[in-house]
C-alpha atoms as a PDB file:
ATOM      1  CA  UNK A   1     151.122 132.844  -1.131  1.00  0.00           C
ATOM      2  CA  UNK A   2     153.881 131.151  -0.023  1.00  0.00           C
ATOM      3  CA  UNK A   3     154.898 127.899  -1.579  1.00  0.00           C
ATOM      4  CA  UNK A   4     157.705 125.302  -0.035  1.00  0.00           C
ATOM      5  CA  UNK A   5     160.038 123.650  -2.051  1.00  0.00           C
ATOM      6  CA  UNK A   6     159.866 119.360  -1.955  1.00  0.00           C
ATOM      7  CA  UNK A   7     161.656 118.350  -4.395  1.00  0.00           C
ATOM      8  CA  UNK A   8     161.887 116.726  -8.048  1.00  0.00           C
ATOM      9  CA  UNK A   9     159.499 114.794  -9.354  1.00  0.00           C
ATOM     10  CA  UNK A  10     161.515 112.342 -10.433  1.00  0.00           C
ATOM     11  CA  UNK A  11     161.875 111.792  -6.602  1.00  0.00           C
ATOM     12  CA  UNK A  12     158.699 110.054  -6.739  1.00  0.00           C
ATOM     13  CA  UNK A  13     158.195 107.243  -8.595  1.00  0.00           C
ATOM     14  CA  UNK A  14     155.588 106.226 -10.938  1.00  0.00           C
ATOM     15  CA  UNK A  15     152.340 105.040  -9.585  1.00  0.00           C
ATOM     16  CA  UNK A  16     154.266 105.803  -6.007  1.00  0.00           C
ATOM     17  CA  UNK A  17     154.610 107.955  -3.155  1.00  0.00           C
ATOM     18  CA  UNK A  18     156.692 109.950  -0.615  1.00  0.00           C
ATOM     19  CA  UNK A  19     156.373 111.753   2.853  1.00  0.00           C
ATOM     20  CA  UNK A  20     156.858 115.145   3.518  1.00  0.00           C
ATOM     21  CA  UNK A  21     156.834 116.115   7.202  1.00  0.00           C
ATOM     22  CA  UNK A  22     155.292 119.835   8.210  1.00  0.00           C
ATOM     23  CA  UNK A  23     154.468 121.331  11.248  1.00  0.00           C
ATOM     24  CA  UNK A  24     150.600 120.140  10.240  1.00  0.00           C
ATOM     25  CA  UNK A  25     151.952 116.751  10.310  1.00  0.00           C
ATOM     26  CA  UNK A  26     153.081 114.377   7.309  1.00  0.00           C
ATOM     27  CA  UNK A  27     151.928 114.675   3.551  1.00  0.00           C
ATOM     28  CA  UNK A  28     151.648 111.828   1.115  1.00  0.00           C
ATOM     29  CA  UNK A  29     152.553 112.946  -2.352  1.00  0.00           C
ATOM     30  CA  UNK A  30     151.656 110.872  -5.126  1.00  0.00           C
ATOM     31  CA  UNK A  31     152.647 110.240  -8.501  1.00  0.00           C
ATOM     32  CA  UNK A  32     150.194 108.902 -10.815  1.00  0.00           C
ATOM     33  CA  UNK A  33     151.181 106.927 -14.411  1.00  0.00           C
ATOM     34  CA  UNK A  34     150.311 109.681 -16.267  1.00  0.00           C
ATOM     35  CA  UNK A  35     152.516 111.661 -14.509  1.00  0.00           C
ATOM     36  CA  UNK A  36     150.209 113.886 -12.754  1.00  0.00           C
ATOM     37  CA  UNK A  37     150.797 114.853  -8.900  1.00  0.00           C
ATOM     38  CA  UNK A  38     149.064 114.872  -5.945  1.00  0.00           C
ATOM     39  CA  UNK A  39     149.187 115.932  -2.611  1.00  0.00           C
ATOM     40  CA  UNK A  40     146.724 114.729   0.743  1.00  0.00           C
ATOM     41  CA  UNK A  41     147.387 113.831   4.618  1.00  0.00           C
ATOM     42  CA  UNK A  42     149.252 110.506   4.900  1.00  0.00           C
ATOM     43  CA  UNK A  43     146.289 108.768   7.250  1.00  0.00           C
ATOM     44  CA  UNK A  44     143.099 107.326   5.807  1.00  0.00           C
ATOM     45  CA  UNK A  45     140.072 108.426   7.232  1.00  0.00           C
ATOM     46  CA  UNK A  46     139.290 105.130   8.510  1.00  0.00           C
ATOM     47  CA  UNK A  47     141.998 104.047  10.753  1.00  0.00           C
ATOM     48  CA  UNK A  48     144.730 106.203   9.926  1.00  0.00           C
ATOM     49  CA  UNK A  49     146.653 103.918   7.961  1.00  0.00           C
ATOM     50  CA  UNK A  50     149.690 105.018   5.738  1.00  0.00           C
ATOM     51  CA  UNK A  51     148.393 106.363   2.530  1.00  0.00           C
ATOM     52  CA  UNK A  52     151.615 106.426   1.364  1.00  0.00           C
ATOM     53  CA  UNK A  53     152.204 103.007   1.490  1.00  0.00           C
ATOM     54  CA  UNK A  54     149.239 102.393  -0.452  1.00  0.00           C
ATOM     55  CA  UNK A  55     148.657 101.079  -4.286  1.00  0.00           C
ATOM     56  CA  UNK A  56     148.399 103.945  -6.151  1.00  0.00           C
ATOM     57  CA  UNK A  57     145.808 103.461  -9.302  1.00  0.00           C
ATOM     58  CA  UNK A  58     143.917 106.015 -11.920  1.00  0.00           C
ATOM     59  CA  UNK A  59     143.838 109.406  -9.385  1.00  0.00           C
ATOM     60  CA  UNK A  60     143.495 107.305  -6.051  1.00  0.00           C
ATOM     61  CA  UNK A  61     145.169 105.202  -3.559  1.00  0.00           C
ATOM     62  CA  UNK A  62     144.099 102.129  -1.727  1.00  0.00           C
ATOM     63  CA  UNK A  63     144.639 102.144   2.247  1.00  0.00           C
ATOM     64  CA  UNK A  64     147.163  99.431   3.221  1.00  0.00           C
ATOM     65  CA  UNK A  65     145.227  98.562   6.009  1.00  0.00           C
ATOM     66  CA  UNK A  66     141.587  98.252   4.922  1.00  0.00           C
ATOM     67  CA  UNK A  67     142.093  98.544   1.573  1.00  0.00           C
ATOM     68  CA  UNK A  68     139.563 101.874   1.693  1.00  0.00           C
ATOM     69  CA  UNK A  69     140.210 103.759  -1.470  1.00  0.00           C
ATOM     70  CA  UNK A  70     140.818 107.676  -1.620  1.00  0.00           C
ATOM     71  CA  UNK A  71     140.793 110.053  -4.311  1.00  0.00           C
ATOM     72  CA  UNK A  72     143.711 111.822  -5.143  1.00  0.00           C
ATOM     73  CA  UNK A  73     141.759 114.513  -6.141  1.00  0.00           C
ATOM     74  CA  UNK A  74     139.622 115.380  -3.538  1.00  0.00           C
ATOM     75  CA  UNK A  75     140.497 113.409  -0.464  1.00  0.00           C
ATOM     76  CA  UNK A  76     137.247 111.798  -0.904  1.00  0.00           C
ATOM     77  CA  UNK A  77     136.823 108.097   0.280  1.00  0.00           C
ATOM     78  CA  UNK A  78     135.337 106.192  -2.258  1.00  0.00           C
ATOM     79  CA  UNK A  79     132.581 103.703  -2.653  1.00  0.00           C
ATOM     80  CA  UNK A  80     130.102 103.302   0.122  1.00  0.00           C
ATOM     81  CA  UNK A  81     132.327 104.547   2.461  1.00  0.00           C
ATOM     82  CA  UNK A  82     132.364 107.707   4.130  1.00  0.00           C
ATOM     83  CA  UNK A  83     135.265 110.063   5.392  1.00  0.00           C
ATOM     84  CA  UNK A  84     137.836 112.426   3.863  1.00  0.00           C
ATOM     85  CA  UNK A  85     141.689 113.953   4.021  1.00  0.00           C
ATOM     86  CA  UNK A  86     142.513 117.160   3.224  1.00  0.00           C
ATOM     87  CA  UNK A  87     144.331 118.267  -0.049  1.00  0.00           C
ATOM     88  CA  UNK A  88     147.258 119.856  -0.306  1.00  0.00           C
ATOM     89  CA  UNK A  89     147.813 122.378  -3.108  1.00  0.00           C
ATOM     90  CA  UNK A  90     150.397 121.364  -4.604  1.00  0.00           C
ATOM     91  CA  UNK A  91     152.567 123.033  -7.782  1.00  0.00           C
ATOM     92  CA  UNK A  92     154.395 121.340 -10.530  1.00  0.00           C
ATOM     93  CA  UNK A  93     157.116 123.872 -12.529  1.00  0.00           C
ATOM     94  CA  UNK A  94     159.029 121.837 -14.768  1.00  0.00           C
ATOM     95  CA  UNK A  95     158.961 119.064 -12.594  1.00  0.00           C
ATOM     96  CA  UNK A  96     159.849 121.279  -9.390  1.00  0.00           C
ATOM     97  CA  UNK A  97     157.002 120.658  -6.566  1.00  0.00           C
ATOM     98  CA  UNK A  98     155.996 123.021  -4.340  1.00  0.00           C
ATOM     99  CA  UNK A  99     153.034 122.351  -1.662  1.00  0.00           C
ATOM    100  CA  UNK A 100     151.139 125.676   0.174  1.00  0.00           C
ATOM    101  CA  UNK A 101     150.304 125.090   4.064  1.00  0.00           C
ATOM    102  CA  UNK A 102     148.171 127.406   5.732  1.00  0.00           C
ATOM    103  CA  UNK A 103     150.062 127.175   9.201  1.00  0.00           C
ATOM    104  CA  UNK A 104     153.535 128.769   7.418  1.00  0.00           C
ATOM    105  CA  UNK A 105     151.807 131.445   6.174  1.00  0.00           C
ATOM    106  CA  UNK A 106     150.136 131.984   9.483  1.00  0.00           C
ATOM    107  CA  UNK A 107     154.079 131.989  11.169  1.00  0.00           C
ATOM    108  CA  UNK A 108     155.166 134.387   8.295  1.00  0.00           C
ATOM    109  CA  UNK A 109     152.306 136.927   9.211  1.00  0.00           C
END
């Protein structure tokens, strides 16, 4: 597997987010107030708003937009409403993240 380097994170802060852009388009990672770190597609499943301007609360974020909430976990909308965005794995070493994309190991083969 190959994993890319994006940074600290203490580049996130608490209960906030950043952008990553890849070839697969821009990832939202989050940073949760226990300090636990997720990664999913910045564009809600309902109008592609900016997840990562959203309120980030438990392990989910609310849409800006529509105020649609997604898990952090599993890309999952929640409540009665249906849809999805794909998870990102993503690694924590000592506070050093790392996210695997499918389409760089497809250019390294």
């Amino acid at each position: 597997m190959t994993w890319i380097a994006i940074g600290h994170i203490d580049d996130i802060p608490v209960r906030g987010a950043r952008c990553v852009k890849t070839p697969e388009g821009k990832i939202a990672v989050f940073r949760t107030a226990e300090n636990e770190v997720f990664a999913i597609d910045d564009h809600c499943p309902h109008k592609g708003g900016p997840l990562s301007e959203g309120i980030v609360h438990r392990k989910a974020v609310t849409c800006p937009l529509h105020n649609w909430v997604i898990s952090l976990e599993n890309g999952q909308a929640l409540g009665a409403d249906e849809g999805a965005v794909r998870t990102i794995p993503l690694r924590n070493d000592d506070g050093r993240l790392s996210i695997f994309l499918e389409s760089m190991l497809a250019a390294a083969e």
